[in-house]
PDB file of N, CA and C in Angstrom:
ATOM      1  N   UNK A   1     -71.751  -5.803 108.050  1.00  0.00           N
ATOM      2  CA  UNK A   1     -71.308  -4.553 108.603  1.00  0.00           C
ATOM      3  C   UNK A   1     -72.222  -3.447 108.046  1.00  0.00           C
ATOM      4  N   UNK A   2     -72.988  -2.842 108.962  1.00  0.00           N
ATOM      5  CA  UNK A   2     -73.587  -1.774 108.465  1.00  0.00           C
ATOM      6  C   UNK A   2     -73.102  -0.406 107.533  1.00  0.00           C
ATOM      7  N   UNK A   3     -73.792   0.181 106.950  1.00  0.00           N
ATOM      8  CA  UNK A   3     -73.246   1.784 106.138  1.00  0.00           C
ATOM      9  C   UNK A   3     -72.659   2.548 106.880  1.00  0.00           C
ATOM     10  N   UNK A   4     -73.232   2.878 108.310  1.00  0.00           N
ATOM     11  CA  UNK A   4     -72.464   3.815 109.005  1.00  0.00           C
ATOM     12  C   UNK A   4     -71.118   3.215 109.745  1.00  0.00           C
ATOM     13  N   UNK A   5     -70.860   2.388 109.728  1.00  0.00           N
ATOM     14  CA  UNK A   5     -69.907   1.611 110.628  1.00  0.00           C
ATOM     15  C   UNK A   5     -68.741   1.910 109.635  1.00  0.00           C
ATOM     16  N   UNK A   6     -69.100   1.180 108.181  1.00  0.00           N
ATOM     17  CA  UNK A   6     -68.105   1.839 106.954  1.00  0.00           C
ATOM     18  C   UNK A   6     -67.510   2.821 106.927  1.00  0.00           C
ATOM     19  N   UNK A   7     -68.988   3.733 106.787  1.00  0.00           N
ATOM     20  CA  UNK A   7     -68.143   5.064 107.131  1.00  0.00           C
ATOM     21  C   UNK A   7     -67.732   5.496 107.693  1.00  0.00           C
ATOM     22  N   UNK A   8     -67.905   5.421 109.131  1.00  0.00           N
ATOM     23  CA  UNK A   8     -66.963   5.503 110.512  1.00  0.00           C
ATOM     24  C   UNK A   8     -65.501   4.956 110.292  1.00  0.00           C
ATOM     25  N   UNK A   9     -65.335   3.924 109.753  1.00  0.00           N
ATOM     26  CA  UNK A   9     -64.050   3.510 109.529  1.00  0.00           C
ATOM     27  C   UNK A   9     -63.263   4.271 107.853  1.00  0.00           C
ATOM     28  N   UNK A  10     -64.177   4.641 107.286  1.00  0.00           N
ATOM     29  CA  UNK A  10     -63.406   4.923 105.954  1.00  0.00           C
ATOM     30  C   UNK A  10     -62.920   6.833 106.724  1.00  0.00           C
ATOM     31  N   UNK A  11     -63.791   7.143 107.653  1.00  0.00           N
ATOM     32  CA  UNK A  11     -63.704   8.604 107.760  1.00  0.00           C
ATOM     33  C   UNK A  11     -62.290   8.721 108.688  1.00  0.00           C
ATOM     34  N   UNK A  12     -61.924   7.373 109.498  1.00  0.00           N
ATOM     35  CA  UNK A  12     -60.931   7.811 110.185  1.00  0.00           C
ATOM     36  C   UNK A  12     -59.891   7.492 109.757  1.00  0.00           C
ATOM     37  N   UNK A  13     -59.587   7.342 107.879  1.00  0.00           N
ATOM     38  CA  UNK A  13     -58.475   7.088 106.936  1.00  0.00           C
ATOM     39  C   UNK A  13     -58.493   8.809 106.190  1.00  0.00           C
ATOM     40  N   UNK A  14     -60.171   9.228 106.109  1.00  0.00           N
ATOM     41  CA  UNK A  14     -59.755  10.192 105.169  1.00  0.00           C
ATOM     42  C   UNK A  14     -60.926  11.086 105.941  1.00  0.00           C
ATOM     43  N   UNK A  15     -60.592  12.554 105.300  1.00  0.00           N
ATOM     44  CA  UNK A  15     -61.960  13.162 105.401  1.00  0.00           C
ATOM     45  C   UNK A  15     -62.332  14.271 104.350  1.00  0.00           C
ATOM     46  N   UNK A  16     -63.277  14.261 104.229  1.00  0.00           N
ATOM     47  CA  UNK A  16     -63.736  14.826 103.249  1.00  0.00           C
ATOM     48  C   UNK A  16     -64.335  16.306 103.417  1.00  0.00           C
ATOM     49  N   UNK A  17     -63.982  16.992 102.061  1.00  0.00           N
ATOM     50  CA  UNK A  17     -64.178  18.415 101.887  1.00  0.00           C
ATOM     51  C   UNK A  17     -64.714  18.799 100.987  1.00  0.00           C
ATOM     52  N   UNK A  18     -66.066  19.882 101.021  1.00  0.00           N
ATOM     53  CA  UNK A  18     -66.773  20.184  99.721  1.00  0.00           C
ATOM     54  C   UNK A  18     -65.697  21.250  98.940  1.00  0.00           C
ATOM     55  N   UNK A  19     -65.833  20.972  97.324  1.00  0.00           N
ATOM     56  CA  UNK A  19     -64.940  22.171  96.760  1.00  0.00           C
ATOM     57  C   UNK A  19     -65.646  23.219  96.207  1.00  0.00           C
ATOM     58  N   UNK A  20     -65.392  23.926  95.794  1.00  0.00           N
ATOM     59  CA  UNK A  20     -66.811  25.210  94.918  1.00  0.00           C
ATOM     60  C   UNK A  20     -67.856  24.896  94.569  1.00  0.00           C
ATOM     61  N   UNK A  21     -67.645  24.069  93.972  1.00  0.00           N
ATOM     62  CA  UNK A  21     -68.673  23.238  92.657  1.00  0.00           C
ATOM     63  C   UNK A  21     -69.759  22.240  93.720  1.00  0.00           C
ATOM     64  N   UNK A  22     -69.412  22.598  95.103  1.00  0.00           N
ATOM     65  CA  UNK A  22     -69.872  21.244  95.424  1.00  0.00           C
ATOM     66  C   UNK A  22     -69.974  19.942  95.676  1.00  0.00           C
ATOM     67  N   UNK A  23     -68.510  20.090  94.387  1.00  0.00           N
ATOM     68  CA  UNK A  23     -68.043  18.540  94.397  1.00  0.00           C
ATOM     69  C   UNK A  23     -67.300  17.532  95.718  1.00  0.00           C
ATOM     70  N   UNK A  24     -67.810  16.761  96.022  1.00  0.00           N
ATOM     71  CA  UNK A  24     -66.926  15.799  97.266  1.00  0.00           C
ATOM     72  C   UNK A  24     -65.489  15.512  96.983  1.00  0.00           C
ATOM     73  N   UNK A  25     -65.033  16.582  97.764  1.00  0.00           N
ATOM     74  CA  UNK A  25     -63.251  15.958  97.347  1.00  0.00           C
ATOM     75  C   UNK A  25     -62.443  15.117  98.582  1.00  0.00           C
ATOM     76  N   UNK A  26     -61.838  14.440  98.293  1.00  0.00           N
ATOM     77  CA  UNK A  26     -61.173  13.366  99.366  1.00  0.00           C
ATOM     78  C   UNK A  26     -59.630  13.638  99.905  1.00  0.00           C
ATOM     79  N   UNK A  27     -59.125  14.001 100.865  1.00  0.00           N
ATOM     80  CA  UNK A  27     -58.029  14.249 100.961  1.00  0.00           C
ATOM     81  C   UNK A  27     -58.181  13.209 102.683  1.00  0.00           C
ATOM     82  N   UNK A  28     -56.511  12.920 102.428  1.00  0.00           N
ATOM     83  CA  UNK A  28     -56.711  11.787 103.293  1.00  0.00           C
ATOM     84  C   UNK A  28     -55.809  13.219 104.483  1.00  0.00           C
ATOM     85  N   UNK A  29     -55.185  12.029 106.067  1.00  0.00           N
ATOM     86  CA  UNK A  29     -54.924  13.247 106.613  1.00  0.00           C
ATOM     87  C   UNK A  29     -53.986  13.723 106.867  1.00  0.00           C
ATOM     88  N   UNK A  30     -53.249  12.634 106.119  1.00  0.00           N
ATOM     89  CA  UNK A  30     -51.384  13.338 105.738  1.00  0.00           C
ATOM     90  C   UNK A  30     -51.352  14.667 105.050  1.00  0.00           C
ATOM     91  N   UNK A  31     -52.472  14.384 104.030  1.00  0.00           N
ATOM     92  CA  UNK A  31     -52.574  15.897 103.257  1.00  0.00           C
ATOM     93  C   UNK A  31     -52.854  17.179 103.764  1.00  0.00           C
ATOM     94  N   UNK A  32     -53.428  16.708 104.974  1.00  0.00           N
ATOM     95  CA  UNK A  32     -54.163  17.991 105.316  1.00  0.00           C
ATOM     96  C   UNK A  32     -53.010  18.882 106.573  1.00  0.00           C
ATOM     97  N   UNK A  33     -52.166  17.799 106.917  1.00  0.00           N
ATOM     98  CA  UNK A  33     -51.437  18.292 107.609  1.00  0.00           C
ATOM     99  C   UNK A  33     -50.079  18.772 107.008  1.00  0.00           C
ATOM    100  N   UNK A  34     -49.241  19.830 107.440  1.00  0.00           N
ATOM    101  CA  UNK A  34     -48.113  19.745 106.370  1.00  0.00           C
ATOM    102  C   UNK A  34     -46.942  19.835 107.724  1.00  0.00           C
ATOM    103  N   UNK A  35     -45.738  19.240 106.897  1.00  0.00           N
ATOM    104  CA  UNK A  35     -44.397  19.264 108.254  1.00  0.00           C
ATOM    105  C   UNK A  35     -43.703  19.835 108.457  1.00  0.00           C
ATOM    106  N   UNK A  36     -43.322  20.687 109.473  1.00  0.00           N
ATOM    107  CA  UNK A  36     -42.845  21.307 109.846  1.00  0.00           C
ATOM    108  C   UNK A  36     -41.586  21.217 111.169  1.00  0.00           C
ATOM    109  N   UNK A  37     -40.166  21.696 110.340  1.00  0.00           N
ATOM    110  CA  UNK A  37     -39.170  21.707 111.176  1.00  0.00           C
ATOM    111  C   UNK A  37     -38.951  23.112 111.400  1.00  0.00           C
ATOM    112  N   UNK A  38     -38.371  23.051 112.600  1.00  0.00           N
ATOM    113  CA  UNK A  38     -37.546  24.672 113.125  1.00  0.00           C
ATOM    114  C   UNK A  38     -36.427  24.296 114.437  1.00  0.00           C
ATOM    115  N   UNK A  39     -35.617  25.405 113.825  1.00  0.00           N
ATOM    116  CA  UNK A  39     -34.161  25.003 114.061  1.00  0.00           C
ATOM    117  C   UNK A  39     -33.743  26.032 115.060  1.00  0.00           C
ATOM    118  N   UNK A  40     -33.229  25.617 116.340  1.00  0.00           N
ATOM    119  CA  UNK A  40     -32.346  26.224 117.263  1.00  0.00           C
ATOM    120  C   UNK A  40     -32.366  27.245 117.026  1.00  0.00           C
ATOM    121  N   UNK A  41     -32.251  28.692 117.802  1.00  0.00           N
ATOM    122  CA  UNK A  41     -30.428  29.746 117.129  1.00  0.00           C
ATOM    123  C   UNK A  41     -29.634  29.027 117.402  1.00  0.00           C
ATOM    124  N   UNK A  42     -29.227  27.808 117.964  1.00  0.00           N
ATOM    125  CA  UNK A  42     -27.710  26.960 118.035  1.00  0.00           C
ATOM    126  C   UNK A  42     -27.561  26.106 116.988  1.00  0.00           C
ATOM    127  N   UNK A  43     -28.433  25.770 116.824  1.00  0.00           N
ATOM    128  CA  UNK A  43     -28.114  24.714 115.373  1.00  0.00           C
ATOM    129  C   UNK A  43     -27.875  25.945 114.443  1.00  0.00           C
ATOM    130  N   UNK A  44     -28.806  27.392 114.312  1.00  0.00           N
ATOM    131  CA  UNK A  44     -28.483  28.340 113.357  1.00  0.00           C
ATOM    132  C   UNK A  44     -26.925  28.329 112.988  1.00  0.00           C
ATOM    133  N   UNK A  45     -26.130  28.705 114.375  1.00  0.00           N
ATOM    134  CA  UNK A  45     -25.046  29.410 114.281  1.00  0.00           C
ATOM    135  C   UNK A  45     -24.004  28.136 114.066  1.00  0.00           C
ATOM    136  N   UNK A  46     -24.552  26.831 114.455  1.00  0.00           N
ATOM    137  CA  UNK A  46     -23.146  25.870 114.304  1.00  0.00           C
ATOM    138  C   UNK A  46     -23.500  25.624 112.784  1.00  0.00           C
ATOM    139  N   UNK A  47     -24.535  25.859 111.980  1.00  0.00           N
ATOM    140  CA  UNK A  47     -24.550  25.711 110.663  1.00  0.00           C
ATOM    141  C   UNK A  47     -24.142  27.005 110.000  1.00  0.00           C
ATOM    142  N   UNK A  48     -23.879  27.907 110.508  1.00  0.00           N
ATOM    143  CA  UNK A  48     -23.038  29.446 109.593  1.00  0.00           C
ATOM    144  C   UNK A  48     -21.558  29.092 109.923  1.00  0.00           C
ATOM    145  N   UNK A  49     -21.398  28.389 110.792  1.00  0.00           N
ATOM    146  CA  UNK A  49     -19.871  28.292 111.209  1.00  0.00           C
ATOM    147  C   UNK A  49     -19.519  26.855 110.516  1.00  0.00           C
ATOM    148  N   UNK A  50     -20.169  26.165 110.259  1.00  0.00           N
ATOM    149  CA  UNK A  50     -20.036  25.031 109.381  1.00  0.00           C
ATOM    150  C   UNK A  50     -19.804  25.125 107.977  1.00  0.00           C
ATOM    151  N   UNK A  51     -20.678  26.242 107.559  1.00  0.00           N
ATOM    152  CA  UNK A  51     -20.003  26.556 106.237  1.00  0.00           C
ATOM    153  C   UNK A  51     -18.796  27.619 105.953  1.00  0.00           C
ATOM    154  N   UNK A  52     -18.795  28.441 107.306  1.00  0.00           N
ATOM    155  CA  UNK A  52     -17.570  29.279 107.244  1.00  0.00           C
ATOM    156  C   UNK A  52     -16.368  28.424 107.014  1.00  0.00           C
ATOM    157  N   UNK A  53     -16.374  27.063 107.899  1.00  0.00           N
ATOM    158  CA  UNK A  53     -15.503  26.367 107.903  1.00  0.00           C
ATOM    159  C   UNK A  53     -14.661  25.728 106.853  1.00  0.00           C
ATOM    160  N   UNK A  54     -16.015  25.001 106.124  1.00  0.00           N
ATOM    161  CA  UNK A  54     -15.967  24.656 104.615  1.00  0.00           C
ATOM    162  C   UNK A  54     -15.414  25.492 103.282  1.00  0.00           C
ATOM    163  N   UNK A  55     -15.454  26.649 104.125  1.00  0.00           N
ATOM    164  CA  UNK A  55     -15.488  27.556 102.485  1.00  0.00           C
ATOM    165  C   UNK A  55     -14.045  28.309 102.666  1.00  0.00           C
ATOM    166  N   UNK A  56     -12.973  27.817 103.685  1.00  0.00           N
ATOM    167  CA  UNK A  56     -11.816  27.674 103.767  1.00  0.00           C
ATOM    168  C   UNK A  56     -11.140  26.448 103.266  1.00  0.00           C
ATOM    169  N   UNK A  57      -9.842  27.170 102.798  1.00  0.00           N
ATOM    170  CA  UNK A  57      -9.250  25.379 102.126  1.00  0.00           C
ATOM    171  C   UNK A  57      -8.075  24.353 103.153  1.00  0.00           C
ATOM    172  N   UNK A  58      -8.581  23.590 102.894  1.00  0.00           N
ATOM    173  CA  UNK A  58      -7.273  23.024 103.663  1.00  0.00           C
ATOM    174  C   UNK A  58      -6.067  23.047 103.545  1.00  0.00           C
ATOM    175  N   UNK A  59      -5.693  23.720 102.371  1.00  0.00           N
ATOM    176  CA  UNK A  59      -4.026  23.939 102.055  1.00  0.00           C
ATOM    177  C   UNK A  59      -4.287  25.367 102.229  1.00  0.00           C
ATOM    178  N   UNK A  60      -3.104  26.067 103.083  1.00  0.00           N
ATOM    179  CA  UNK A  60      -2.972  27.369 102.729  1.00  0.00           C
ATOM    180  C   UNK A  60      -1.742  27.767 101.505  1.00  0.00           C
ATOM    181  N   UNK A  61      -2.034  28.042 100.593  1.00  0.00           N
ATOM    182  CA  UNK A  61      -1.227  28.154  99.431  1.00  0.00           C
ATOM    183  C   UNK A  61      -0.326  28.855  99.452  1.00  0.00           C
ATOM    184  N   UNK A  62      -0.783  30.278  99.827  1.00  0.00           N
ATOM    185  CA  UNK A  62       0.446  31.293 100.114  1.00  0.00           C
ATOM    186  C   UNK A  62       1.442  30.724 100.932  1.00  0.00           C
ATOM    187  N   UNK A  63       1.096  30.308 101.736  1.00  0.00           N
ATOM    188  CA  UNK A  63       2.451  29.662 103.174  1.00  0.00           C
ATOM    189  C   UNK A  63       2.907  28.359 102.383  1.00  0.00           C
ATOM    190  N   UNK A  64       2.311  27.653 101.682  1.00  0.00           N
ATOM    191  CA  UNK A  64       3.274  26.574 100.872  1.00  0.00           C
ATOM    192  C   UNK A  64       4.352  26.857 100.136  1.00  0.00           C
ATOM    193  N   UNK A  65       3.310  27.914  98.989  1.00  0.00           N
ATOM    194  CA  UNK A  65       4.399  28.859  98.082  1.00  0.00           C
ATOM    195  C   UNK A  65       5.506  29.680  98.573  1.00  0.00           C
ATOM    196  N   UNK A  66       5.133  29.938  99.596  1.00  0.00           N
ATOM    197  CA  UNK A  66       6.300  30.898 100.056  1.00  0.00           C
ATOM    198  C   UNK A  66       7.286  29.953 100.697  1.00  0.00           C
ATOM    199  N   UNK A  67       7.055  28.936 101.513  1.00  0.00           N
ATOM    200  CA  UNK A  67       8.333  27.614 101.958  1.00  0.00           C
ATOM    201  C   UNK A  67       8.912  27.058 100.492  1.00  0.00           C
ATOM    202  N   UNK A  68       8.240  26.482  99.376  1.00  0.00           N
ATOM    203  CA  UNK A  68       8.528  26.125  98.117  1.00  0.00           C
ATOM    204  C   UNK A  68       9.672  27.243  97.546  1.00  0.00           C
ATOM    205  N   UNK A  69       9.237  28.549  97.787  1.00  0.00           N
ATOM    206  CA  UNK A  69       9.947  29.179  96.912  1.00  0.00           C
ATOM    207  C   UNK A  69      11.582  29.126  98.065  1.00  0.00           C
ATOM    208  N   UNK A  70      11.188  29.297  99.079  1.00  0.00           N
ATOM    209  CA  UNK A  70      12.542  29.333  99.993  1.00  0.00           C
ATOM    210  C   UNK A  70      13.389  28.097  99.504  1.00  0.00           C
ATOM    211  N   UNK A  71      12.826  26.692  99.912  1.00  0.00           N
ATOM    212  CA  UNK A  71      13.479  26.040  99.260  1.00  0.00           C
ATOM    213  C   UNK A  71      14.291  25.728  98.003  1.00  0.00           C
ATOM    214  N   UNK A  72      13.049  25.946  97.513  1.00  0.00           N
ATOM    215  CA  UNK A  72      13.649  25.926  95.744  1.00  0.00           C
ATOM    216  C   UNK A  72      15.186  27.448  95.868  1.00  0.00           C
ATOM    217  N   UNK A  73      15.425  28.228  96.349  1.00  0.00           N
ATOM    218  CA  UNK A  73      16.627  29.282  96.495  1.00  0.00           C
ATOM    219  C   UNK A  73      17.215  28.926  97.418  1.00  0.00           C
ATOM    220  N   UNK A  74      17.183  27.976  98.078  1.00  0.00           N
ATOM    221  CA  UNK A  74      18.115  27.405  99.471  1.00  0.00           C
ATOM    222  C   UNK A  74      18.343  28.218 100.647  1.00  0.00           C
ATOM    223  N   UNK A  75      17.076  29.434 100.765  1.00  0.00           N
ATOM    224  CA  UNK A  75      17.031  30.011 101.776  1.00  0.00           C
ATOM    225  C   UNK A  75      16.113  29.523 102.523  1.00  0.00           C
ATOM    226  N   UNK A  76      15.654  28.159 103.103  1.00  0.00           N
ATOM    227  CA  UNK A  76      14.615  27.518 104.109  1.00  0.00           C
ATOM    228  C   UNK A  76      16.131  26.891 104.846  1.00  0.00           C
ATOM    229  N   UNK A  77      15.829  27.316 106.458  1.00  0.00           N
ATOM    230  CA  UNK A  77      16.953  26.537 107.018  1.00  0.00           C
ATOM    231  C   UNK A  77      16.126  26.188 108.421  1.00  0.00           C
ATOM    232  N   UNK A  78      16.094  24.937 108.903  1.00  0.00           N
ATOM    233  CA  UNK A  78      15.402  24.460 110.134  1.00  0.00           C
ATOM    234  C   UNK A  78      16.253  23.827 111.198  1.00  0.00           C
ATOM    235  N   UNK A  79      16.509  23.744 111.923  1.00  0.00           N
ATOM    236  CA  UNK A  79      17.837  23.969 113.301  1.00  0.00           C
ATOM    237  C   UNK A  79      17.258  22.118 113.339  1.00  0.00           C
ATOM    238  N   UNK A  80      18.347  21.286 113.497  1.00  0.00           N
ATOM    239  CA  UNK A  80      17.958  19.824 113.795  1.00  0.00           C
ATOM    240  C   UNK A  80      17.228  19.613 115.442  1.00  0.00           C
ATOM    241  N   UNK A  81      17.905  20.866 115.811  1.00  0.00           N
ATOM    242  CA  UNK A  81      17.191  21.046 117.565  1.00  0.00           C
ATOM    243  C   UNK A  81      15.835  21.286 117.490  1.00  0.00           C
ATOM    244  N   UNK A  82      15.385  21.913 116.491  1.00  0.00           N
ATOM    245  CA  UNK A  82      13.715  22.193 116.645  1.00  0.00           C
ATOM    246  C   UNK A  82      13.273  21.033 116.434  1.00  0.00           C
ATOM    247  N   UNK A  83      13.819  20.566 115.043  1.00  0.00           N
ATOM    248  CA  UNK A  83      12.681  19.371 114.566  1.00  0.00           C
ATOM    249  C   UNK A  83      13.001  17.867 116.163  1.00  0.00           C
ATOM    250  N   UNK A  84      13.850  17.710 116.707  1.00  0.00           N
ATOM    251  CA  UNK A  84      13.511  16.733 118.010  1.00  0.00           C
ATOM    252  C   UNK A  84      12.902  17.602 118.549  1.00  0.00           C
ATOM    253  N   UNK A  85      12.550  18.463 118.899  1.00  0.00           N
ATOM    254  CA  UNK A  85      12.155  19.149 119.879  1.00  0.00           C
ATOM    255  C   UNK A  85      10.730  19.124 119.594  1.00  0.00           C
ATOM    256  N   UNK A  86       9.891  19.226 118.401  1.00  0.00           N
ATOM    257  CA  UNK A  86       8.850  18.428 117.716  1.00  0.00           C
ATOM    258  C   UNK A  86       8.167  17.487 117.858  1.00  0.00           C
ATOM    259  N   UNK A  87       9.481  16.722 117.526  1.00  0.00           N
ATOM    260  CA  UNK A  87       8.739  15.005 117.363  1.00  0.00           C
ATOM    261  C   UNK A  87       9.464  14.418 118.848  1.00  0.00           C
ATOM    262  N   UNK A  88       9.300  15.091 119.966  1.00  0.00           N
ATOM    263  CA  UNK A  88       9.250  14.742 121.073  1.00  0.00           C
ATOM    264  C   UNK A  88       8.255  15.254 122.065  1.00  0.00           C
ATOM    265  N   UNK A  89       7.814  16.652 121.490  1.00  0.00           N
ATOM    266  CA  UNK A  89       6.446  17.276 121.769  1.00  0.00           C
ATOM    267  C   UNK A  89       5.130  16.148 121.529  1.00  0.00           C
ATOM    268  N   UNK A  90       5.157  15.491 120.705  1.00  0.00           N
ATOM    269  CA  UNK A  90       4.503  15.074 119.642  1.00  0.00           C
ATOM    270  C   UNK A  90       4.084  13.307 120.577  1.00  0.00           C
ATOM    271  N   UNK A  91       5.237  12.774 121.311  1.00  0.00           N
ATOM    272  CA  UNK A  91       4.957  11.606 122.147  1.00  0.00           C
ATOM    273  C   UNK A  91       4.468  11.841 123.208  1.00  0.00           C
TER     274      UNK A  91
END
């Protein structure tokens, strides 16, 4: 295999760049390229609303505490008509 054939094949792995000095520096051509993503405005906004989402809790505390405390004083009263009326919504 001839010299230039080599190098024909080594050049289309890498290519080469003089640095200040002169010196032969080797950068192959992953290096030379760099990657680049860019994102929707829709992906923007379902990712601000994704963390809006997150950064709410799943228990609302106040509305627990406040049924807890009813209970705990025996002022929580729920009609037996609602709750079928519920768990018949619900089938």
């Amino acid at each position: 295999m001839s010299n230039m054939r080599i190098s024909n094949i080594l050049n289309s792995y890498e290519v080469s760049a003089v640095g200040k000095k002169g010196q032969l520096n080797r950068m192959t051509r992953a290096e030379e390229k760099k990657d680049m993503v860019a994102l929707s405005n829709q992906a923007k906004d379902y990712h601000t609303a994704l963390k809006a989402v997150k950064a709410v809790p799943d228990i609302r505390e106040n509305i627990v505490s406040e049924i807890k405390q009813k209970i705990d004083s025996g002022n929580y009263h729920v009609s037996s008509s609602d709750i079928a009326d519920k768990l018949l919504k619900d089938l």
